[in-house]
N, C-alpha and C. Protein backbone atom coordinates (compact mmCIF):
# COMPACT_ATOMS: atom_id res chain seq x y z
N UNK A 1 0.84 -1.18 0.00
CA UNK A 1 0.00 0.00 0.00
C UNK A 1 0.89 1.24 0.00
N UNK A 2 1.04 2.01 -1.26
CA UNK A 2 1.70 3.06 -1.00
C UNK A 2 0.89 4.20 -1.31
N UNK A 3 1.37 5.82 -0.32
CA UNK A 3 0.86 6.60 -0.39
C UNK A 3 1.40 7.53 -1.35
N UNK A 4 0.22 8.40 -1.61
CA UNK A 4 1.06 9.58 -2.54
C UNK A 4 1.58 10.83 -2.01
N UNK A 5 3.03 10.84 -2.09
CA UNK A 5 3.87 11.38 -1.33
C UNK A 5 4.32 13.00 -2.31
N UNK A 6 3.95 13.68 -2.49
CA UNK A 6 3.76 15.27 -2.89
C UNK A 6 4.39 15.99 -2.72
N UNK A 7 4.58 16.35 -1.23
CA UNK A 7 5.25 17.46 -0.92
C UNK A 7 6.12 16.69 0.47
N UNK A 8 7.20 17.72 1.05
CA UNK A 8 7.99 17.55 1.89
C UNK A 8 7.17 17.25 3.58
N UNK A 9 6.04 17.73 3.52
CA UNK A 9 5.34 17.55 4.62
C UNK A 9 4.58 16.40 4.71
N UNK A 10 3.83 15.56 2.95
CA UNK A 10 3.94 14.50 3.36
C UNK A 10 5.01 13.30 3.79
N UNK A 11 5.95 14.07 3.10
CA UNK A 11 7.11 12.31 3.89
C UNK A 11 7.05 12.64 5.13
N UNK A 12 7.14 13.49 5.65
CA UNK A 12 7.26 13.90 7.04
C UNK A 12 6.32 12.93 8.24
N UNK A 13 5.15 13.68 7.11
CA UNK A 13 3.92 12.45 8.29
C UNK A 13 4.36 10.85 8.13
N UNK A 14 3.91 10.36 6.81
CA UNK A 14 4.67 9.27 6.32
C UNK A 14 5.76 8.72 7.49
N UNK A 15 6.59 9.33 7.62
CA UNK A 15 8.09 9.04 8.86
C UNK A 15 7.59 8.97 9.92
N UNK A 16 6.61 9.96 10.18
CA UNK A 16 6.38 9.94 11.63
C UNK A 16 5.29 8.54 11.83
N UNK A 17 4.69 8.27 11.13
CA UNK A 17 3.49 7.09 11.42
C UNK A 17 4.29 5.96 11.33
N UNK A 18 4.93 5.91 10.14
CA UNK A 18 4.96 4.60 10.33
C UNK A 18 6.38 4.44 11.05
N UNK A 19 6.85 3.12 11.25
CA UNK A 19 7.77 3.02 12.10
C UNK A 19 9.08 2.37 10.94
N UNK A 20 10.19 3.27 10.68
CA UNK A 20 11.48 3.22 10.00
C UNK A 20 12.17 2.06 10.20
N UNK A 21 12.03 1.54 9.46
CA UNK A 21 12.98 -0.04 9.60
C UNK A 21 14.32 0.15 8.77
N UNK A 22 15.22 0.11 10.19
CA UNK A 22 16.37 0.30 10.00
C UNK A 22 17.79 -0.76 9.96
N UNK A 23 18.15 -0.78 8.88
CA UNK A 23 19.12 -2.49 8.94
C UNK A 23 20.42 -1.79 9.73
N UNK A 24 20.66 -2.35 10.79
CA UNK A 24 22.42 -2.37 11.31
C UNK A 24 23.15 -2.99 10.69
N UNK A 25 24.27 -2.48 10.32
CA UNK A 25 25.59 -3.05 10.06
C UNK A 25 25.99 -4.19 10.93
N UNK A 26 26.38 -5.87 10.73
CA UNK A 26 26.37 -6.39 11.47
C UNK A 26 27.86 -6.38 12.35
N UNK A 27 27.37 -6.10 13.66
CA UNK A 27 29.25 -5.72 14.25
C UNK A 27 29.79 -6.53 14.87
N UNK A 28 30.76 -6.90 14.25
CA UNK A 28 31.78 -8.41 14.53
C UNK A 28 32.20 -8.11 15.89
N UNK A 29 32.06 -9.35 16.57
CA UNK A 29 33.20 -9.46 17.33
C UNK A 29 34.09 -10.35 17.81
N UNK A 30 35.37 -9.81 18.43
CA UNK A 30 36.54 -10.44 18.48
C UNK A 30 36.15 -12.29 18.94
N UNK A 31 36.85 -12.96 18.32
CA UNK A 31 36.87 -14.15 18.59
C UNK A 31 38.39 -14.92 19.59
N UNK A 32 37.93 -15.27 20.29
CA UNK A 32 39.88 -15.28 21.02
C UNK A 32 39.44 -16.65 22.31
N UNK A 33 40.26 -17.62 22.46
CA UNK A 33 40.37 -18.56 23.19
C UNK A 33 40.78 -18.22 24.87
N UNK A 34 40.83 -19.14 25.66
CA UNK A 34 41.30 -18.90 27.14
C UNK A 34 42.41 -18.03 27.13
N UNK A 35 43.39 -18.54 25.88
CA UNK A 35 44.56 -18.05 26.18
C UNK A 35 44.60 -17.00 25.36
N UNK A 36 44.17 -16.02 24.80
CA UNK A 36 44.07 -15.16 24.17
C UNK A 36 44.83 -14.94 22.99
N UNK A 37 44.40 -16.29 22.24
CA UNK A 37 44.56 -16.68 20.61
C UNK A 37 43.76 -16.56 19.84
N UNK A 38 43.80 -16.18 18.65
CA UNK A 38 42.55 -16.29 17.86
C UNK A 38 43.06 -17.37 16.77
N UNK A 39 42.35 -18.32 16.40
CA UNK A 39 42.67 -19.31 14.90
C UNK A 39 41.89 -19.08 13.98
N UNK A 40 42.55 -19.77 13.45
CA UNK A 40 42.21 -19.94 11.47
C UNK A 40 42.44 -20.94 10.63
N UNK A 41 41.83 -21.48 9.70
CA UNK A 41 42.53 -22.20 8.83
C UNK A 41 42.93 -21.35 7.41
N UNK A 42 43.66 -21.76 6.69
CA UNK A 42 44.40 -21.32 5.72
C UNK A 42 44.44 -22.22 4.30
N UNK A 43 44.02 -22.26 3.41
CA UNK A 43 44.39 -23.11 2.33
C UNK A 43 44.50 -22.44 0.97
N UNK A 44 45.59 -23.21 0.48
CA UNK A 44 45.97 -22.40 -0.85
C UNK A 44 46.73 -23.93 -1.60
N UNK A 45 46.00 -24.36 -2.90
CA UNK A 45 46.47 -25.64 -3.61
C UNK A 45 45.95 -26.79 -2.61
N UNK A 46 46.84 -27.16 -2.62
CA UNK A 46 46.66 -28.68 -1.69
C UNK A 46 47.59 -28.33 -0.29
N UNK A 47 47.65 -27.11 0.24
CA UNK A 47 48.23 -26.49 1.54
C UNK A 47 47.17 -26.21 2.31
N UNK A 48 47.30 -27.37 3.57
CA UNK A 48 45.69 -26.56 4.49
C UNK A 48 47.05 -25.98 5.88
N UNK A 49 46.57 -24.87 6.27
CA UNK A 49 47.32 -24.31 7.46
C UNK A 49 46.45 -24.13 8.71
N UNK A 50 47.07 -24.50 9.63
CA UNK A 50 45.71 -24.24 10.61
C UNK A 50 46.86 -23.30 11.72
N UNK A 51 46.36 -22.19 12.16
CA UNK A 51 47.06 -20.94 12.21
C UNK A 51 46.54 -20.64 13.85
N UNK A 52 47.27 -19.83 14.67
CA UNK A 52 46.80 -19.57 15.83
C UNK A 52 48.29 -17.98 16.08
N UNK A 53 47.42 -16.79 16.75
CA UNK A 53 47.60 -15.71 16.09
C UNK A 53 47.43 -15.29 18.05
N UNK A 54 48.26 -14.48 18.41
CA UNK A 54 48.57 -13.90 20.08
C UNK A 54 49.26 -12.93 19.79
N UNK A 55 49.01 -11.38 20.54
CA UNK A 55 49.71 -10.59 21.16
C UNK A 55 51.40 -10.77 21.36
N UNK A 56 51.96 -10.02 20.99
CA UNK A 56 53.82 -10.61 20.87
C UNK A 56 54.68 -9.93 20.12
N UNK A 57 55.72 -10.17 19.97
CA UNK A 57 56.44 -10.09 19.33
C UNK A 57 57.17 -9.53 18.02
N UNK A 58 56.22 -10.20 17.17
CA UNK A 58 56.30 -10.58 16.38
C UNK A 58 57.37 -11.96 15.24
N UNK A 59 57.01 -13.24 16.57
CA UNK A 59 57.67 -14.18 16.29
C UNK A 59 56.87 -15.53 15.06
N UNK A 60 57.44 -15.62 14.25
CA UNK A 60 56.86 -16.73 13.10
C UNK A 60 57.37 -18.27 13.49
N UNK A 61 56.45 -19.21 14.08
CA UNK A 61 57.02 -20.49 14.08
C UNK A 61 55.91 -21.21 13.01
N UNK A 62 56.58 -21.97 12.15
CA UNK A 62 55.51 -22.70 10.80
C UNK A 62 56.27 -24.31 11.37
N UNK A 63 55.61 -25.44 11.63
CA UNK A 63 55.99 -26.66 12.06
C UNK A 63 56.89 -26.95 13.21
N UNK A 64 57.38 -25.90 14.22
CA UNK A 64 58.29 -25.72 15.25
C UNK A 64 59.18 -25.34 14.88
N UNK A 65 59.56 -24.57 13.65
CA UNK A 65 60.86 -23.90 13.22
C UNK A 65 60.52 -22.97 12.81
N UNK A 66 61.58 -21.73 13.25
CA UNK A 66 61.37 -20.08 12.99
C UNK A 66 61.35 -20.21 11.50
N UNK A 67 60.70 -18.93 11.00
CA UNK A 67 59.51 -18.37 9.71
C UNK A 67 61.20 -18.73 8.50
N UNK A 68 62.86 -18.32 9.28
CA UNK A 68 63.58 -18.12 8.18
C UNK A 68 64.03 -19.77 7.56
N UNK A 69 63.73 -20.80 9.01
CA UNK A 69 64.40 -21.68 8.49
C UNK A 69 63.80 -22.58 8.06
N UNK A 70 62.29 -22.91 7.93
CA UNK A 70 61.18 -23.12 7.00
C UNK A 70 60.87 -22.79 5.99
N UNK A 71 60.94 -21.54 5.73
CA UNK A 71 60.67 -20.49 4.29
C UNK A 71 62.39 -20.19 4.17
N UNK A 72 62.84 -20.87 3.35
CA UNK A 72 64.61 -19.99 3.05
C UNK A 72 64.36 -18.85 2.25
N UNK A 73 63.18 -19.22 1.37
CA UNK A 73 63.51 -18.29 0.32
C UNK A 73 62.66 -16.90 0.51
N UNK A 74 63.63 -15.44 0.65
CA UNK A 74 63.09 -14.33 0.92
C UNK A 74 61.58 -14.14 0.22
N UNK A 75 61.23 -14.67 -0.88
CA UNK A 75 59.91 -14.10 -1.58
C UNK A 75 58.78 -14.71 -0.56
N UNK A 76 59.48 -16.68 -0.09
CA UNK A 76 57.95 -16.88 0.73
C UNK A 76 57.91 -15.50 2.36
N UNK A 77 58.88 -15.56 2.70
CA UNK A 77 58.88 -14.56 3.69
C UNK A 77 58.05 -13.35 3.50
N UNK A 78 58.61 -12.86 2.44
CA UNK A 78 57.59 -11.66 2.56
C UNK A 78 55.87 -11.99 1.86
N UNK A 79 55.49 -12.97 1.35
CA UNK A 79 54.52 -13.44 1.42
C UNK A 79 53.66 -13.73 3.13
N UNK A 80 54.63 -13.86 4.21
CA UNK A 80 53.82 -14.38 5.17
C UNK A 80 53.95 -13.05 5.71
N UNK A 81 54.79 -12.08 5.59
CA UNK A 81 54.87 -10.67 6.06
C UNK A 81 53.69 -9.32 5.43
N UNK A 82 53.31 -10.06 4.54
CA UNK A 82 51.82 -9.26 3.47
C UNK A 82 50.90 -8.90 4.73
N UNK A 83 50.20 -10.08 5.26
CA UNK A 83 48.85 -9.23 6.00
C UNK A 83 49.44 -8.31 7.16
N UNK A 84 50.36 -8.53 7.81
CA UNK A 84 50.74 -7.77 8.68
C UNK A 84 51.13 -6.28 8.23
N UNK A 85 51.44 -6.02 6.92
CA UNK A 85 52.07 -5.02 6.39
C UNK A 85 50.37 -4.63 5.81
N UNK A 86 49.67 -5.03 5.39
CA UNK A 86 48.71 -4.10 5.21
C UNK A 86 47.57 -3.80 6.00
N UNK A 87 47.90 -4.70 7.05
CA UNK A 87 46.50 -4.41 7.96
C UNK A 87 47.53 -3.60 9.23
N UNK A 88 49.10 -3.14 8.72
CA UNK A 88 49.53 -2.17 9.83
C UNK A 88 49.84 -2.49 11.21
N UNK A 89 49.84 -3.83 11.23
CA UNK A 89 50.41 -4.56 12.20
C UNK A 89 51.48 -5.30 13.06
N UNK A 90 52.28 -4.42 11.87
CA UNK A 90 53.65 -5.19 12.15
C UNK A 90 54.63 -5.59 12.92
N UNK A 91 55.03 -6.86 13.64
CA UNK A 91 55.52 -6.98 15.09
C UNK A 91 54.66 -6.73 16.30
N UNK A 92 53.40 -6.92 16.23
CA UNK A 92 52.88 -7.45 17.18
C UNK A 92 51.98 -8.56 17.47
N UNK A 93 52.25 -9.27 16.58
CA UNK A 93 51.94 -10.34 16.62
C UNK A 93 52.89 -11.86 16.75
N UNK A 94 52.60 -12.00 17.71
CA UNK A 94 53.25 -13.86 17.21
C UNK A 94 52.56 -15.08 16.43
N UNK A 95 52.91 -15.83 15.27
CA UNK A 95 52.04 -16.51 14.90
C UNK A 95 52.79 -18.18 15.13
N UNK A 96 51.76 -19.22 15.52
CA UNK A 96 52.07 -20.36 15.50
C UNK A 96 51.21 -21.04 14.42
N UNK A 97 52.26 -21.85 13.68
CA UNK A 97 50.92 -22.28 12.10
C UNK A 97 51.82 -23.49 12.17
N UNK A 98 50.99 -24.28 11.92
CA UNK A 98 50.93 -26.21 11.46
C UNK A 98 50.70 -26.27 9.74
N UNK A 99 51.04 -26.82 8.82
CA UNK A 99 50.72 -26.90 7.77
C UNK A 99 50.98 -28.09 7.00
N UNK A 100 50.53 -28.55 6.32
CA UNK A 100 50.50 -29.96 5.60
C UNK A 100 50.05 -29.98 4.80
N UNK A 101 50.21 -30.89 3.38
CA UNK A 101 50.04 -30.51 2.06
C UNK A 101 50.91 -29.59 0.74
N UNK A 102 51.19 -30.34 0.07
CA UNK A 102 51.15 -29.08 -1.21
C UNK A 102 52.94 -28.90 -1.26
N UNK A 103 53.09 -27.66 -1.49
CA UNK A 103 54.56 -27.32 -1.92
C UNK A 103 54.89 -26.02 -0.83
N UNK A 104 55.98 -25.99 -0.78
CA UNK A 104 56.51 -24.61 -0.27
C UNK A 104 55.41 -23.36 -0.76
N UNK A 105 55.53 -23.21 -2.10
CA UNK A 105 54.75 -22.15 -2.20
C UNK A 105 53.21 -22.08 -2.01
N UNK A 106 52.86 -23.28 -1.92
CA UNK A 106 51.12 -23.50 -1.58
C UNK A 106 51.03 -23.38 0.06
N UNK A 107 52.36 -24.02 0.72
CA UNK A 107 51.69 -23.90 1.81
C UNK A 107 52.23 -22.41 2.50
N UNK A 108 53.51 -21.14 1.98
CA UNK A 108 53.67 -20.20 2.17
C UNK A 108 51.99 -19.28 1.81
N UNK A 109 51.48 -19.84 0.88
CA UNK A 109 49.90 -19.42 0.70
C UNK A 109 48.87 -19.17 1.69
N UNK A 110 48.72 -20.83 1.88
CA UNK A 110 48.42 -21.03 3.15
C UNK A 110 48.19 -20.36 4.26
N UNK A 111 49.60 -20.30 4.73
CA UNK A 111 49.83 -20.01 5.84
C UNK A 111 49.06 -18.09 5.67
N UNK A 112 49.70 -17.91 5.00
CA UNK A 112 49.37 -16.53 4.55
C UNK A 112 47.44 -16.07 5.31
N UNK A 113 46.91 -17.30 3.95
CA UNK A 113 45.16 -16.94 4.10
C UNK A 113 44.96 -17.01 5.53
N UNK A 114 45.51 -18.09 6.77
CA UNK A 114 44.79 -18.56 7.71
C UNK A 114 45.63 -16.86 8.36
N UNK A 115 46.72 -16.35 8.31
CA UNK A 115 46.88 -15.19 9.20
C UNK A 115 46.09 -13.69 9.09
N UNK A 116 45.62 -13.85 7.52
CA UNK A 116 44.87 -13.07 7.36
C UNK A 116 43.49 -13.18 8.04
N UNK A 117 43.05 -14.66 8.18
CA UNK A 117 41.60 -14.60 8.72
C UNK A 117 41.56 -14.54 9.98
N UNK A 118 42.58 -14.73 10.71
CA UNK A 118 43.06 -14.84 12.45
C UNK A 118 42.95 -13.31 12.84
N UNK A 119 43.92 -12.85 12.17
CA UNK A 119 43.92 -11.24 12.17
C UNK A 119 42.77 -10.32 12.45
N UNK A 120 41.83 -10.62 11.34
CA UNK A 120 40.21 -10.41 11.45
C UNK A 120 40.13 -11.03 12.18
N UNK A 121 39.78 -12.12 13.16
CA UNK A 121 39.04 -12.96 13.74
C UNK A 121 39.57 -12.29 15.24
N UNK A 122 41.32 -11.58 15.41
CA UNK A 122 41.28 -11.21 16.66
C UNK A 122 40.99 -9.84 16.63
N UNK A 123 41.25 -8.68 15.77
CA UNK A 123 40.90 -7.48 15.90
C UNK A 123 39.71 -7.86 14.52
N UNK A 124 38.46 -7.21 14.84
CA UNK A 124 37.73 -7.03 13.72
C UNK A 124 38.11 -5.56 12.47
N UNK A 125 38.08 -4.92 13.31
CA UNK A 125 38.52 -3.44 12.86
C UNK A 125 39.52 -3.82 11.67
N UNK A 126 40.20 -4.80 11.58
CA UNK A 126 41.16 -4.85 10.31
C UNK A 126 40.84 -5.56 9.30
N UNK A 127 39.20 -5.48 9.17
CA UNK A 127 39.02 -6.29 8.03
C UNK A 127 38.60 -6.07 6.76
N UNK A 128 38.88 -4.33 7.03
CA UNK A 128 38.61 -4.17 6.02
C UNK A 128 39.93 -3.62 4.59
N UNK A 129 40.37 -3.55 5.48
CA UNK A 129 42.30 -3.70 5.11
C UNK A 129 42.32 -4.57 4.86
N UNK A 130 41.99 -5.87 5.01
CA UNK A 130 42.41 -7.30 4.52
C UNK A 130 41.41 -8.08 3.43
N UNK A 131 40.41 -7.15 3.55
CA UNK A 131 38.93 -7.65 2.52
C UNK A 131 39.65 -6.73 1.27
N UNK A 132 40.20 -6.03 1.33
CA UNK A 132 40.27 -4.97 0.04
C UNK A 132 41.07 -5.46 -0.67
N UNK A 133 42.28 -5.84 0.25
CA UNK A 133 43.75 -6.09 -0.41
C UNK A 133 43.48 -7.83 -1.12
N UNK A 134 42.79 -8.38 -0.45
CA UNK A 134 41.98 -9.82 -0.97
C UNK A 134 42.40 -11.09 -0.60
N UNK A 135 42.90 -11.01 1.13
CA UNK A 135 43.84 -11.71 1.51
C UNK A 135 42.89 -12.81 2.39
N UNK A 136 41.66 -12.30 2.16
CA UNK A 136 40.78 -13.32 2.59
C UNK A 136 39.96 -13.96 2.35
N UNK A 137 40.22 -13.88 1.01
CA UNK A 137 39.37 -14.71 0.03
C UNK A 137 40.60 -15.72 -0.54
N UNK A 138 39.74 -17.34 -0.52
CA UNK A 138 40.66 -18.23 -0.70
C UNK A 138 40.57 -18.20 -2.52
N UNK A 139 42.26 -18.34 -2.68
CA UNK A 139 42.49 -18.73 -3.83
C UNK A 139 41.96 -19.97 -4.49
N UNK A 140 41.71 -20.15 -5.77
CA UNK A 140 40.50 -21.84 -5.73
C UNK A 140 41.36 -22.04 -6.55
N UNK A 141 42.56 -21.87 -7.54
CA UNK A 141 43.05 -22.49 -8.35
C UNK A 141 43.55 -23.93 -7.58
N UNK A 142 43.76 -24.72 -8.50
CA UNK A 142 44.34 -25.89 -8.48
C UNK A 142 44.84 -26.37 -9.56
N UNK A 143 45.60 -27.42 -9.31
CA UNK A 143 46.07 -28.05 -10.54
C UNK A 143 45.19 -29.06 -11.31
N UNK A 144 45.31 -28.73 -13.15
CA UNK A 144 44.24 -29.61 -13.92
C UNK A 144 44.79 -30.70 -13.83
N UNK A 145 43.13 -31.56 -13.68
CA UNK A 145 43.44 -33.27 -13.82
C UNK A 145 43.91 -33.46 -15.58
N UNK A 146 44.95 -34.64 -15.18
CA UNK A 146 45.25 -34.75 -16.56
C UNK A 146 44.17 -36.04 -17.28
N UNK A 147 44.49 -35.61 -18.71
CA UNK A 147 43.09 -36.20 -19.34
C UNK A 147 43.57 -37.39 -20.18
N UNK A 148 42.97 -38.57 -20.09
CA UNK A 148 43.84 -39.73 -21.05
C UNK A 148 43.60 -39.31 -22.49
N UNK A 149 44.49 -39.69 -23.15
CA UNK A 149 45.29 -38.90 -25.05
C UNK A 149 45.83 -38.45 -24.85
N UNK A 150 46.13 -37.49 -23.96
CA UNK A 150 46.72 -36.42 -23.41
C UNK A 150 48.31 -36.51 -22.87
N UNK A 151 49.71 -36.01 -22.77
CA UNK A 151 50.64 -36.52 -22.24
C UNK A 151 50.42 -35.76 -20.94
N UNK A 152 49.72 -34.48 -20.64
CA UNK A 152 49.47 -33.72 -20.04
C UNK A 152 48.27 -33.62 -19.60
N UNK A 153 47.69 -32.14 -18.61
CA UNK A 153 46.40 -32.09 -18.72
C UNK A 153 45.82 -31.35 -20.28
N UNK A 154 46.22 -30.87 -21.09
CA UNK A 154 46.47 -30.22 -22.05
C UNK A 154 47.36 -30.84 -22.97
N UNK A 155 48.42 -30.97 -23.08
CA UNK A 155 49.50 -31.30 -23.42
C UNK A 155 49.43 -32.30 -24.48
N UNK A 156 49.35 -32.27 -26.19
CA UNK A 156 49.31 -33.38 -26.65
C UNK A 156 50.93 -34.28 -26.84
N UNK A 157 50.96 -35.49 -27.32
CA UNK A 157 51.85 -36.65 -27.25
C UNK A 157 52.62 -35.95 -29.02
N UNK A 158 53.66 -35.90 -29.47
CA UNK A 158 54.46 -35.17 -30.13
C UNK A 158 53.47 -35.89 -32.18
N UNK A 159 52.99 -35.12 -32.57
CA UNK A 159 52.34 -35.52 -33.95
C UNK A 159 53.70 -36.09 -35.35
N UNK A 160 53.08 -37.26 -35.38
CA UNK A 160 54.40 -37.65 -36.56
C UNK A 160 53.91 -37.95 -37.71
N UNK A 161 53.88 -37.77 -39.01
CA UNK A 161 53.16 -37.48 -40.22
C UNK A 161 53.88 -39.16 -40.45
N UNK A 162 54.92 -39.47 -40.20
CA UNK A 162 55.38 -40.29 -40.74
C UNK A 162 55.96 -41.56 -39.92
C-alpha cells in the first residue's frame, strides 16, 4: 500500500506514522580462546594451514621452526609478512601455524590466508584492510586433472606425419 507522497510535509507524516525499519551493520566481534589466541585455517592448492595468532612479538614459528628456516627463500617470507604489512600490524603479533600438504609455495599461501583470517578474527577493525587487499578470500586455483590422449592435462603426445 503506498501513499502519494507530494510534498515535503507528506514524507514527514509518512516518517512519523509509520515506524522506519532500519538495517544495522552487522558488528563483529573479536573471537579469542582462554589463552588469548585467535585461529584460522588457511588453504591455498593442496596447503591446508591451521594458524593460531597472540599478542607478541612478532615471532613466526611454521611446524616448530622459525619463519627463516622453514621459508629460506626471501619471496615466501615476505609473502607471510603481506597481512601484517597491510592491515599495519607489524611486530605485534606472534604466529604459530601447522601446515601440511602441497609445496613450499602453496603452503607459504596457506599459511598466509589462515593469518589473514586470524587477524580479522582477533581485531575485527582490520578487516577491512584485509577484505580490500583480498587476503581473505581463498584462492581456488588448483592443478588440472590430466586427461587420457593427453601426455598432459592439455598437453598433446608429439604428432608424426610419418
Amino acid at each position: 500500500m503506498v501513499e502519494d507522497i507530494k510534498s515535503l510535509g507528506d514524507l514527514e507524516a509518512v516518517a512519523a506514522s509509520s515506524e522506519a525499519v532500519v538495517e544495522t551493520a552487522t558488528i563483529r566481534e573479536a573471537k579469542r580462546d582462554d589463552f588469548g589466541r585467535s585461529y584460522a585455517t588457511g588453504k591455498r592448492k593442496d596447503a591446508i594451514a591451521r594458524v593460531w595468532i597472540k599478542p607478541g612479538s612478532g615471532k613466526v614459528v611454521v611446524n616448530g621452526k622459525e619463519m627463516n628456516a622453514y621459508f629460506a627463500r626471501p619471496v615466501l617470507q615476505m609473502i607471510l609478512r603481506q597481512p601484517f604489512q597491510v592491515a599495519g600490524v607489524e611486530d605485534q603479533f606472534d604466529v604459530n601455524a601447522t601446515v601440511k600438504g602441497g609445496g613450499l609455495s602453496g603452503q607459504a599461501g596457506a599459511v598466509k590466508h589462515g593469518i589473514s583470517k586470524a587477524l580479522q578474527l582477533y581485531e575485527p577493525s582490520l578487516r577491512g584492510a584485509l577484505k580490500s587487499a583480498g587476503f581473505l578470500t581463498r584462492d581456488s586455483r588448483v592443478v588440472e586433472r590430466k586427461k587420457y590422449g593427453k601426455r598432459k592435462a592439455r598437453r598433446s603426445f608429439q604428432f608424426s606425419k610419418r
